[in-house]
C-alpha atoms as a PDB file:
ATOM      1  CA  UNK A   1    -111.869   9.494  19.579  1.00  0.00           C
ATOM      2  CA  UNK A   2    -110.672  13.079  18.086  1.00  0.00           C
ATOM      3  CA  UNK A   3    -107.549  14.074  18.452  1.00  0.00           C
ATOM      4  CA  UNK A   4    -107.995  17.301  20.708  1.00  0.00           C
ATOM      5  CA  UNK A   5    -110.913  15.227  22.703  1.00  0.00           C
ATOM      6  CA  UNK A   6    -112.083  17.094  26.039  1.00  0.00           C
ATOM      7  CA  UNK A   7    -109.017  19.965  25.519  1.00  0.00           C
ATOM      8  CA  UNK A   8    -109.787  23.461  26.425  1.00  0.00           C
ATOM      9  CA  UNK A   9    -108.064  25.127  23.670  1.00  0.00           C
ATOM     10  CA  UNK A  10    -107.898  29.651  23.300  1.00  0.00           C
ATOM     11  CA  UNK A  11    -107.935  30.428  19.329  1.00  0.00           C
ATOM     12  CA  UNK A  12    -106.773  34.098  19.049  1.00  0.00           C
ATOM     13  CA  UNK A  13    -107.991  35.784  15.510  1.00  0.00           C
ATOM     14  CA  UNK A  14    -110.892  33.068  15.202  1.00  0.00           C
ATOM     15  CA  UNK A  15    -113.333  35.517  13.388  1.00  0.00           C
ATOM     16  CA  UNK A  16    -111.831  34.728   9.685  1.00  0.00           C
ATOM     17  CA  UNK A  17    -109.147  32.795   7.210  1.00  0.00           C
ATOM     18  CA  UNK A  18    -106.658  29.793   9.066  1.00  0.00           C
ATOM     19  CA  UNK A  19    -108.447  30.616  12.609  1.00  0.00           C
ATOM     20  CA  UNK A  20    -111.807  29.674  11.369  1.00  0.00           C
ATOM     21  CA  UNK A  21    -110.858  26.908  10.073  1.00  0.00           C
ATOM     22  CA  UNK A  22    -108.778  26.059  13.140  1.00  0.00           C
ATOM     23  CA  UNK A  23    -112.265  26.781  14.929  1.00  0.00           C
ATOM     24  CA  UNK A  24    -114.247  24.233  12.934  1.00  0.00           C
ATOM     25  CA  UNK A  25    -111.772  21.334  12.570  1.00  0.00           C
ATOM     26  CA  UNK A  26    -110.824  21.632  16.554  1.00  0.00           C
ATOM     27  CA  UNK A  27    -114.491  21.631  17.411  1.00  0.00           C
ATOM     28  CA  UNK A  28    -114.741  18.214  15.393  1.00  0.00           C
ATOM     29  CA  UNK A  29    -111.807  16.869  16.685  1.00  0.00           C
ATOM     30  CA  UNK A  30    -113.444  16.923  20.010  1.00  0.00           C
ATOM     31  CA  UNK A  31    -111.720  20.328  21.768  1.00  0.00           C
ATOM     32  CA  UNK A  32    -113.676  22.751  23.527  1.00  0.00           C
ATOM     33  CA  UNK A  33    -112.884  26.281  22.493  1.00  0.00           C
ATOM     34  CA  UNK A  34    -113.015  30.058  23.400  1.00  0.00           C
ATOM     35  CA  UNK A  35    -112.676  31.727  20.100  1.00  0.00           C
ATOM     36  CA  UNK A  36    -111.467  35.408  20.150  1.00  0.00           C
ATOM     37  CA  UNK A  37    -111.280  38.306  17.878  1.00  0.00           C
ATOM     38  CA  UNK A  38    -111.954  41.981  17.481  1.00  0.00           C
ATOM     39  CA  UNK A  39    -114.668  42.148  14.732  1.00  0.00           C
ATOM     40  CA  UNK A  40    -117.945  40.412  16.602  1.00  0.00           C
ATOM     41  CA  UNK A  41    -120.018  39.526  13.959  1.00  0.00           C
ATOM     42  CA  UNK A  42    -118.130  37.358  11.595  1.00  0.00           C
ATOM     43  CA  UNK A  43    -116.509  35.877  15.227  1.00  0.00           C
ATOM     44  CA  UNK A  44    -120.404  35.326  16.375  1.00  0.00           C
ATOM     45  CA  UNK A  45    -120.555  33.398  12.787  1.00  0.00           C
ATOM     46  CA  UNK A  46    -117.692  31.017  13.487  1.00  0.00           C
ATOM     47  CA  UNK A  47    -119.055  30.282  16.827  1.00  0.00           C
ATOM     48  CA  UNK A  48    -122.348  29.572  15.238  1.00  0.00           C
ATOM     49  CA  UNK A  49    -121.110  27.288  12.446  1.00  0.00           C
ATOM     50  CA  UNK A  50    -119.253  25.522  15.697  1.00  0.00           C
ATOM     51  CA  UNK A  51    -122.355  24.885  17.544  1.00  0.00           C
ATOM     52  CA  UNK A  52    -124.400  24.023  14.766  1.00  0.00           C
ATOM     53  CA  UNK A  53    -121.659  21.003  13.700  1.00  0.00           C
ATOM     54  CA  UNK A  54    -122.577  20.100  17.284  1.00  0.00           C
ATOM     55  CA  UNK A  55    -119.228  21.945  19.286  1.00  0.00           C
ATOM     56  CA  UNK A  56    -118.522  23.649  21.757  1.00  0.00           C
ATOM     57  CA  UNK A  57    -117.288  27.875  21.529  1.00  0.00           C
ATOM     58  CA  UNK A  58    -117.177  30.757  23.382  1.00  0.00           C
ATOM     59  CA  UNK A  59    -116.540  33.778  21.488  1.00  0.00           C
ATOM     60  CA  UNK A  60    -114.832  36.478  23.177  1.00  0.00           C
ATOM     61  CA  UNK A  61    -113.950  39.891  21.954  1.00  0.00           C
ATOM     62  CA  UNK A  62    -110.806  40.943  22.574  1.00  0.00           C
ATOM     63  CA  UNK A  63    -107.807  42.886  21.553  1.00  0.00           C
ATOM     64  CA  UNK A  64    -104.680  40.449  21.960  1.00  0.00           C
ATOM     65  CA  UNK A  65    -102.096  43.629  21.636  1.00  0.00           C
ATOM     66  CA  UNK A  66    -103.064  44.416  24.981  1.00  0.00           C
ATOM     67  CA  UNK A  67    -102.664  42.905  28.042  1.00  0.00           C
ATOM     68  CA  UNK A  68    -106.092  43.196  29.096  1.00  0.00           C
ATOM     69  CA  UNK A  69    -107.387  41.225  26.054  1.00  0.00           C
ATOM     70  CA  UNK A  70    -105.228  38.304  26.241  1.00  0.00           C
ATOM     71  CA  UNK A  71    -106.271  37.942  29.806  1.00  0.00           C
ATOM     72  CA  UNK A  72    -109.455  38.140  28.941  1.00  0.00           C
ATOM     73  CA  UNK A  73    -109.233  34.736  27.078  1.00  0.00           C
ATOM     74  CA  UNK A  74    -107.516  33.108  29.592  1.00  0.00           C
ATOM     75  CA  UNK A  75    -110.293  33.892  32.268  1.00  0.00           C
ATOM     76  CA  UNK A  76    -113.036  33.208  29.572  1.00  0.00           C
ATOM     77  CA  UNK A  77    -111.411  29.420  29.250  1.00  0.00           C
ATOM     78  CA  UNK A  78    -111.670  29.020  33.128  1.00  0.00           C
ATOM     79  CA  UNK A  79    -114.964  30.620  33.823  1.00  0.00           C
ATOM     80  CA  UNK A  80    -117.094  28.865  30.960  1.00  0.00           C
ATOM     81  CA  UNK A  81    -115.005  25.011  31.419  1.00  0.00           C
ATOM     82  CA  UNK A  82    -112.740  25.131  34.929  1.00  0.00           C
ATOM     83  CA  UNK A  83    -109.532  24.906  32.794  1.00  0.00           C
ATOM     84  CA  UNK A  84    -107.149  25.392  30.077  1.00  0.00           C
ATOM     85  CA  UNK A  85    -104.976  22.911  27.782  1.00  0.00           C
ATOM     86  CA  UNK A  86    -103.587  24.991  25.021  1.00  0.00           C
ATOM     87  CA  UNK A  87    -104.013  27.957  22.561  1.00  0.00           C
ATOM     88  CA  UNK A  88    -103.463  28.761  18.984  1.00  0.00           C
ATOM     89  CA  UNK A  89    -102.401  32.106  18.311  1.00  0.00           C
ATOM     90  CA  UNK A  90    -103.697  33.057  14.400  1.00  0.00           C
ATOM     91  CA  UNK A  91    -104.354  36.377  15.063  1.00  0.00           C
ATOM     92  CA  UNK A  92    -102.084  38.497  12.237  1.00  0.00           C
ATOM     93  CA  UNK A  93    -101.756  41.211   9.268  1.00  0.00           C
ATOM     94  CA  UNK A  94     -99.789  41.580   6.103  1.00  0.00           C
ATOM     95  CA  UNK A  95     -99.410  44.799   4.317  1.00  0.00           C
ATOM     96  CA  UNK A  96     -98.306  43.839   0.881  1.00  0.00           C
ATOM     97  CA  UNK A  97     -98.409  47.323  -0.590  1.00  0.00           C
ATOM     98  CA  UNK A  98     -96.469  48.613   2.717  1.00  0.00           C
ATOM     99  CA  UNK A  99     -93.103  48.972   0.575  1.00  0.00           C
ATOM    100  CA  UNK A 100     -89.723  49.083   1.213  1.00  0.00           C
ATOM    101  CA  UNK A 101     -88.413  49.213   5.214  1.00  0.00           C
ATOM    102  CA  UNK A 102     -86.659  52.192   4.328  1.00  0.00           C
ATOM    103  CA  UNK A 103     -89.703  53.853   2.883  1.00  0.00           C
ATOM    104  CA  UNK A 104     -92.196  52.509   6.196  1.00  0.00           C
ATOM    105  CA  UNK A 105     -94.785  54.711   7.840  1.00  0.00           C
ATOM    106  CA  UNK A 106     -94.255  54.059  11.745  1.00  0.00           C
ATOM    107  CA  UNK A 107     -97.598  53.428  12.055  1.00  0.00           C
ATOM    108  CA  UNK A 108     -97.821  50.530   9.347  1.00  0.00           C
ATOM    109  CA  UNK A 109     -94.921  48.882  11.194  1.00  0.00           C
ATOM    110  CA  UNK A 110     -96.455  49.409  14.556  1.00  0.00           C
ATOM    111  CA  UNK A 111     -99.294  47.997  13.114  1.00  0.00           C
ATOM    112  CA  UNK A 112     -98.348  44.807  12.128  1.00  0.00           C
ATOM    113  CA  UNK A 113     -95.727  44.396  14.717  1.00  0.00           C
ATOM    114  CA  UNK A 114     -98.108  45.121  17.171  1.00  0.00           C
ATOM    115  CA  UNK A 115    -100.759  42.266  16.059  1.00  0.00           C
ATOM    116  CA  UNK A 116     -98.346  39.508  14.925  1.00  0.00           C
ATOM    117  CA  UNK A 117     -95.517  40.053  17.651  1.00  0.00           C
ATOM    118  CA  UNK A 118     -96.736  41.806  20.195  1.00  0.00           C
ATOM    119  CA  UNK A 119    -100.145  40.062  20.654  1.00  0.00           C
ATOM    120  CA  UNK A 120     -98.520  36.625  20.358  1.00  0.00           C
ATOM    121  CA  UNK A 121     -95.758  37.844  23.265  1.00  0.00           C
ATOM    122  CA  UNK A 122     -98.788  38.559  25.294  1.00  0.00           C
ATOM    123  CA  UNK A 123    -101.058  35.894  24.883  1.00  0.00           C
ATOM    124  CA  UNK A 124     -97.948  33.276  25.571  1.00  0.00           C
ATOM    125  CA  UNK A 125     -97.543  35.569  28.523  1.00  0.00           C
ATOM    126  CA  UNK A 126    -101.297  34.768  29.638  1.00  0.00           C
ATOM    127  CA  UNK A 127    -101.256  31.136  28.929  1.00  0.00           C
ATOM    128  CA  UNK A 128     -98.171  29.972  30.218  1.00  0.00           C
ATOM    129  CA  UNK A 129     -98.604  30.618  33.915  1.00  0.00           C
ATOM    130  CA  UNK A 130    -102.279  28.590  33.610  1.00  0.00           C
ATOM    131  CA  UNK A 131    -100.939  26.004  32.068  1.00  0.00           C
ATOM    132  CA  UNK A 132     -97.601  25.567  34.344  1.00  0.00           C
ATOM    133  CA  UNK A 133    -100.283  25.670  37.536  1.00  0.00           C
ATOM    134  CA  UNK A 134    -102.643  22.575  35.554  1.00  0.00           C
ATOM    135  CA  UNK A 135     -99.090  20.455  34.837  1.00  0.00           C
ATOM    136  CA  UNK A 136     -98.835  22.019  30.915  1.00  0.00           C
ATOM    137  CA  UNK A 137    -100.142  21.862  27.853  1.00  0.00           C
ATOM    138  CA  UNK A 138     -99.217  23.155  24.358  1.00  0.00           C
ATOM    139  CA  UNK A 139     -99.390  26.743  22.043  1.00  0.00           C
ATOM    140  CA  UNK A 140     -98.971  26.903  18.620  1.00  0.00           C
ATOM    141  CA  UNK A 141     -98.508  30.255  17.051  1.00  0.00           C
ATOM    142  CA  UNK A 142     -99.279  30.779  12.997  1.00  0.00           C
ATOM    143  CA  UNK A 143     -95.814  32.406  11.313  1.00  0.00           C
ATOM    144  CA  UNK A 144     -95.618  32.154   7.927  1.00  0.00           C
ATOM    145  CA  UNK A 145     -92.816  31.223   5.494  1.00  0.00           C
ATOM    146  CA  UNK A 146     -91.960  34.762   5.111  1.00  0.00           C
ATOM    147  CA  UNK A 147     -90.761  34.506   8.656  1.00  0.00           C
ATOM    148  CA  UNK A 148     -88.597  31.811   7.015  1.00  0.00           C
ATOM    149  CA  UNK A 149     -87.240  32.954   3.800  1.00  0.00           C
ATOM    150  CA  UNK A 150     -86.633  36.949   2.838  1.00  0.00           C
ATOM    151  CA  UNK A 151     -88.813  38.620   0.286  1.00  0.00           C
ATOM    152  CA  UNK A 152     -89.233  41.873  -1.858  1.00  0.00           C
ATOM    153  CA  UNK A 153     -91.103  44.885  -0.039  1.00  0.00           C
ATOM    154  CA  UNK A 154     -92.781  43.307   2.722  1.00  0.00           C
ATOM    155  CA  UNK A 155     -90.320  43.933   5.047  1.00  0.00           C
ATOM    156  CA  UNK A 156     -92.630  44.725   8.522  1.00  0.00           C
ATOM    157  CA  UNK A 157     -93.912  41.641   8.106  1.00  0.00           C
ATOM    158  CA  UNK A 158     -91.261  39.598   7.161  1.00  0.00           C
ATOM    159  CA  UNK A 159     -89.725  41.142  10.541  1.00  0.00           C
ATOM    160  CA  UNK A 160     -92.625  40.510  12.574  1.00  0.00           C
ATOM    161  CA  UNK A 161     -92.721  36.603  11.579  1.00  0.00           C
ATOM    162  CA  UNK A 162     -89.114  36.462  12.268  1.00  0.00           C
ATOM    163  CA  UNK A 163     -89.820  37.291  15.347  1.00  0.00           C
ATOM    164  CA  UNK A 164     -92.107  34.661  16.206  1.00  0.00           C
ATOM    165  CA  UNK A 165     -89.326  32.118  15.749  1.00  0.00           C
ATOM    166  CA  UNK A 166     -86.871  33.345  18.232  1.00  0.00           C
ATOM    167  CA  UNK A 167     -90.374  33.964  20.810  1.00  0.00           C
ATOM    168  CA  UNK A 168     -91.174  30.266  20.129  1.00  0.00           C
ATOM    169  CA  UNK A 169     -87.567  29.365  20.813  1.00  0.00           C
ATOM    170  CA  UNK A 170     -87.568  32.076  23.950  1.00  0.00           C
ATOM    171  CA  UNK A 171     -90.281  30.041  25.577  1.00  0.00           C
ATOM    172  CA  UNK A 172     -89.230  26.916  24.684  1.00  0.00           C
ATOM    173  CA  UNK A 173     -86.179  27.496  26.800  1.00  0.00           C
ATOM    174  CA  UNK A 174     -88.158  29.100  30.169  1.00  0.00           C
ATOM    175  CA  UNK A 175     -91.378  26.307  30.065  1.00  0.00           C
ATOM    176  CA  UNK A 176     -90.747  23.160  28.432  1.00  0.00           C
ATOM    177  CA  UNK A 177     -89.182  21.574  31.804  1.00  0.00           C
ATOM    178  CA  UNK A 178     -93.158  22.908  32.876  1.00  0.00           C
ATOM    179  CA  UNK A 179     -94.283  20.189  30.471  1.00  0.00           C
ATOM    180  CA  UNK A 180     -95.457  23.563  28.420  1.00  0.00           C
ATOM    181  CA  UNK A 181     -94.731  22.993  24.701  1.00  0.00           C
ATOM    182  CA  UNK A 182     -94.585  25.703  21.909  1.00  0.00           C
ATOM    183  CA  UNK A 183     -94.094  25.508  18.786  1.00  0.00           C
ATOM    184  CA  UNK A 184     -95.254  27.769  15.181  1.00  0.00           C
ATOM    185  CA  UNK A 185     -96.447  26.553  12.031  1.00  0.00           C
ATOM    186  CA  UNK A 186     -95.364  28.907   8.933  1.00  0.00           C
ATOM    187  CA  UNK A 187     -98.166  28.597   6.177  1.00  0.00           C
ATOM    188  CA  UNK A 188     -97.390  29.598   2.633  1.00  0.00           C
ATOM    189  CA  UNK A 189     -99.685  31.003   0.044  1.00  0.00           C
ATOM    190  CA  UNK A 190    -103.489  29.670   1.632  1.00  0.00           C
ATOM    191  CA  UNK A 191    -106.211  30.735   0.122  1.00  0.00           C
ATOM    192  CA  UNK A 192    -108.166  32.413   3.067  1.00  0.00           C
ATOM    193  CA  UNK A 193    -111.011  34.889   1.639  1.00  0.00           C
ATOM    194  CA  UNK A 194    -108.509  37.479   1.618  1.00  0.00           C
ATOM    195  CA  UNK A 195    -106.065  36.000   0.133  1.00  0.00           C
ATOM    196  CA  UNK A 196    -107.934  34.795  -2.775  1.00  0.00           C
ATOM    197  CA  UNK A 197    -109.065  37.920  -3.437  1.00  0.00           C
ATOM    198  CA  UNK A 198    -106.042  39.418  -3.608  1.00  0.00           C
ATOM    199  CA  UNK A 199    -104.487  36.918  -5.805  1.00  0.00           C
ATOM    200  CA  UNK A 200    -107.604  37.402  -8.113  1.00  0.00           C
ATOM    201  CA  UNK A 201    -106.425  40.987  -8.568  1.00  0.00           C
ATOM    202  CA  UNK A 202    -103.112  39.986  -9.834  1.00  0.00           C
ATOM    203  CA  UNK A 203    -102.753  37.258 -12.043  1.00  0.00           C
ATOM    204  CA  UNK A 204     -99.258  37.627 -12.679  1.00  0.00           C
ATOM    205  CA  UNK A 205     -98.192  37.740  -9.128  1.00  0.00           C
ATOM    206  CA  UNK A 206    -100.680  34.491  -8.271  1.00  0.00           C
ATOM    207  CA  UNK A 207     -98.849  32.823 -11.402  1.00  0.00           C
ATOM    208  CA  UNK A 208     -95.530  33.418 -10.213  1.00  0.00           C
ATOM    209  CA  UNK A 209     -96.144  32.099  -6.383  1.00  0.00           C
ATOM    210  CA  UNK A 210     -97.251  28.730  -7.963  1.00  0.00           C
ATOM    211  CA  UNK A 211     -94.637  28.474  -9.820  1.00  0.00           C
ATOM    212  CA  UNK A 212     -92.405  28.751  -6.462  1.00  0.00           C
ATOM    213  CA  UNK A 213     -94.528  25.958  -4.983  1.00  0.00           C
ATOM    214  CA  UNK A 214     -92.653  22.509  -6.105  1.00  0.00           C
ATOM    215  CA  UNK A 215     -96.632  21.081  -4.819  1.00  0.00           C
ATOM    216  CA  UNK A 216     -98.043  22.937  -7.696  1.00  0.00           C
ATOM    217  CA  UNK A 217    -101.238  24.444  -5.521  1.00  0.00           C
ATOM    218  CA  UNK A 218    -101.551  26.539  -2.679  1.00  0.00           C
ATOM    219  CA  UNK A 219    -102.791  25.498   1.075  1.00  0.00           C
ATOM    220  CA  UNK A 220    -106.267  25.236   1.922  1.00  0.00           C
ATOM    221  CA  UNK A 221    -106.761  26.971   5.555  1.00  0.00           C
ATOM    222  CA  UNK A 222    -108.624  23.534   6.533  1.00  0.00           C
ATOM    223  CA  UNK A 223    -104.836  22.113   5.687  1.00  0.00           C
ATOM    224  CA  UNK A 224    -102.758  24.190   8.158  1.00  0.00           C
ATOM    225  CA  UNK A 225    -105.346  23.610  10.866  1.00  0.00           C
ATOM    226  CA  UNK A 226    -104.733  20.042  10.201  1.00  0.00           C
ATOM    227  CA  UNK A 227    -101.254  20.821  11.430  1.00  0.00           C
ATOM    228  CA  UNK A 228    -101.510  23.263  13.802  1.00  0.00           C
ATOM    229  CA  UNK A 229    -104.411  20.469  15.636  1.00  0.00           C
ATOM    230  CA  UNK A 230    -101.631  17.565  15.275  1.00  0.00           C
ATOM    231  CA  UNK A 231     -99.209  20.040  17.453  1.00  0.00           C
ATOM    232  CA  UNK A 232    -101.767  20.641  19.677  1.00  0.00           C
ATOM    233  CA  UNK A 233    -102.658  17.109  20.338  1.00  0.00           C
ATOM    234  CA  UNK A 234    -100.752  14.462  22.621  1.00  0.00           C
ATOM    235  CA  UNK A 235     -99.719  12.615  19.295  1.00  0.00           C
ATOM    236  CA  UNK A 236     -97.052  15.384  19.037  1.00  0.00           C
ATOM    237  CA  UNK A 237     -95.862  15.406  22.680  1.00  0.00           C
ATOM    238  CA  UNK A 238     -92.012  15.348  22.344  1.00  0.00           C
ATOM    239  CA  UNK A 239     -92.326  18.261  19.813  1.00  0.00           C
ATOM    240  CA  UNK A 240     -90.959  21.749  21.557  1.00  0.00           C
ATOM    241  CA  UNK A 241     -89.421  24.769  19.677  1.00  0.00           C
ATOM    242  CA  UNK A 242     -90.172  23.981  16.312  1.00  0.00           C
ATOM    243  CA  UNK A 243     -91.140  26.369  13.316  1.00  0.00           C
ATOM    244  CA  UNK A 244     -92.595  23.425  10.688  1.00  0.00           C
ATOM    245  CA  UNK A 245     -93.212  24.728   7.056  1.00  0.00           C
ATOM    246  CA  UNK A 246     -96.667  23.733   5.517  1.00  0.00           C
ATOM    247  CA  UNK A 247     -95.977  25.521   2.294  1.00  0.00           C
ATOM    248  CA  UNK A 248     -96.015  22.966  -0.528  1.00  0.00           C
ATOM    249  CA  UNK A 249     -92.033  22.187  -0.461  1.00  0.00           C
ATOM    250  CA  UNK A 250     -91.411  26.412  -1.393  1.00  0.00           C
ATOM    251  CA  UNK A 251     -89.027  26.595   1.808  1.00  0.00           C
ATOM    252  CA  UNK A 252     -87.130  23.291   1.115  1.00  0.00           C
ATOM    253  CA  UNK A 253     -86.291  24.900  -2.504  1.00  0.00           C
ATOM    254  CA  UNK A 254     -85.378  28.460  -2.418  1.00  0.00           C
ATOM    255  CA  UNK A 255     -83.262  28.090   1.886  1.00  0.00           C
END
């Protein structure tokens, strides 16, 4: 048996990096998915790759800062399998080069507040209500260890990931007497496509990150799927509220 076996399951930023790999590894571990994104070709090529593995996807474009697209999902779920059992939200953006917060645009800090805070706010918003109505179910929403730990001159996004914690812990509060359990995962350095290439681009910085890592590598996005699957799943079912690190031991040795 897989561990997400006949679970209806929303991935939110499925087209690339940690949520397509969260597509593929849920898909084998027996869940049936409706994958969303804005782009709709490289989200068409997840969904592909799912079917071909023998899964089961629905890709769905949609814009998860609005209201309208996180609905969307949600009514994609219950039209294509008659129900709904969780979601991961991995939908997100980093703009290393932003600079200091004193020194933001508006627009680059509406920008990624808008995809990593607002969009999770809304799909939770979306999901919740289906899943109190079906007896609950779980979320898991990607933050990353700079919503953990401070940084230099990434200050939007170290904000935005913050946020995520006390949103987890928000909803923990309101639904988990629902049986509705939500949780984040905060990845450190993976080496999605994007990712890699910027590390490739500076040596020095990539270099110095290791170094940070006690593990001595960084994630693989199949790795924090592994996790964010394992929340999902009924193995984890007494686990509400949580943040949990997958980030090589980096947290445990700079908090």
């Amino acid at each position: 048996m897989g561990l997400l076996d006949d679970k209806v399951i929303i991935i939110s930023g499925a087209s690339r990096g940690i949520g397509a790999a969260a597509a593929r590894l849920f898909a084998a571990e027996g869940a049936r998915l409706v994958l969303g994104a804005r782009t709709e070709a490289p989200l068409r090529r997840v969904a592909d790759l799912v079917h071909e593995s023998g899964g089961v996807a629905v890709p769905v474009i949609a814009d998860v800062t609005t209201r309208f697209g996180a609905d969307a999902l949600v009514e994609a779920a219950l039209d294509a399998f008659g129900s709904l059992d969780g979601g991961f939200y991995s939908a997100g953006i980093g703009r290393p080069d932003a600079g200091r917060l004193i020194d933001l645009d508006e627009k680059v800090w509406d920008e990624i507040h808008d995809l990593n805070l607002r969009g999770a706010w809304l799909s939770l918003a979306a999901q919740i209500p289906r899943l109190a109505r079906s007896g609950g179910g779980a979320i898991v929403i990607a933050s990353s260890v700079g919503g953990l730990v401070g940084g230099f001159s990434d200050g939007a996004y170290q904000a935005s990931k913050h946020g995520l914690d006390g949103l987890v812990k928000a909803a923990t509060a309101d639904h988990a007497a629902q049986g509705i359990r939500v949780n984040a995962i905060a990845p450190g350095v993976t080496t999605t496509d994007d990712v890699r290439a910027m590390l490739d681009t500076v040596p020095d910085v990539a270099a110095a990150a290791l170094r940070a890592i006690p593990a001595n590598r960084f994630a693989e996005p199949a790795e924090v799927a592994e996790a964010a699957a394992w929340l999902l799943s009924d193995r984890a079912a007494y686990i509400a509220g949580v943040t949990l690190p997958i980030d090589g031991g980096m947290v445990a040795v700079r908090m």
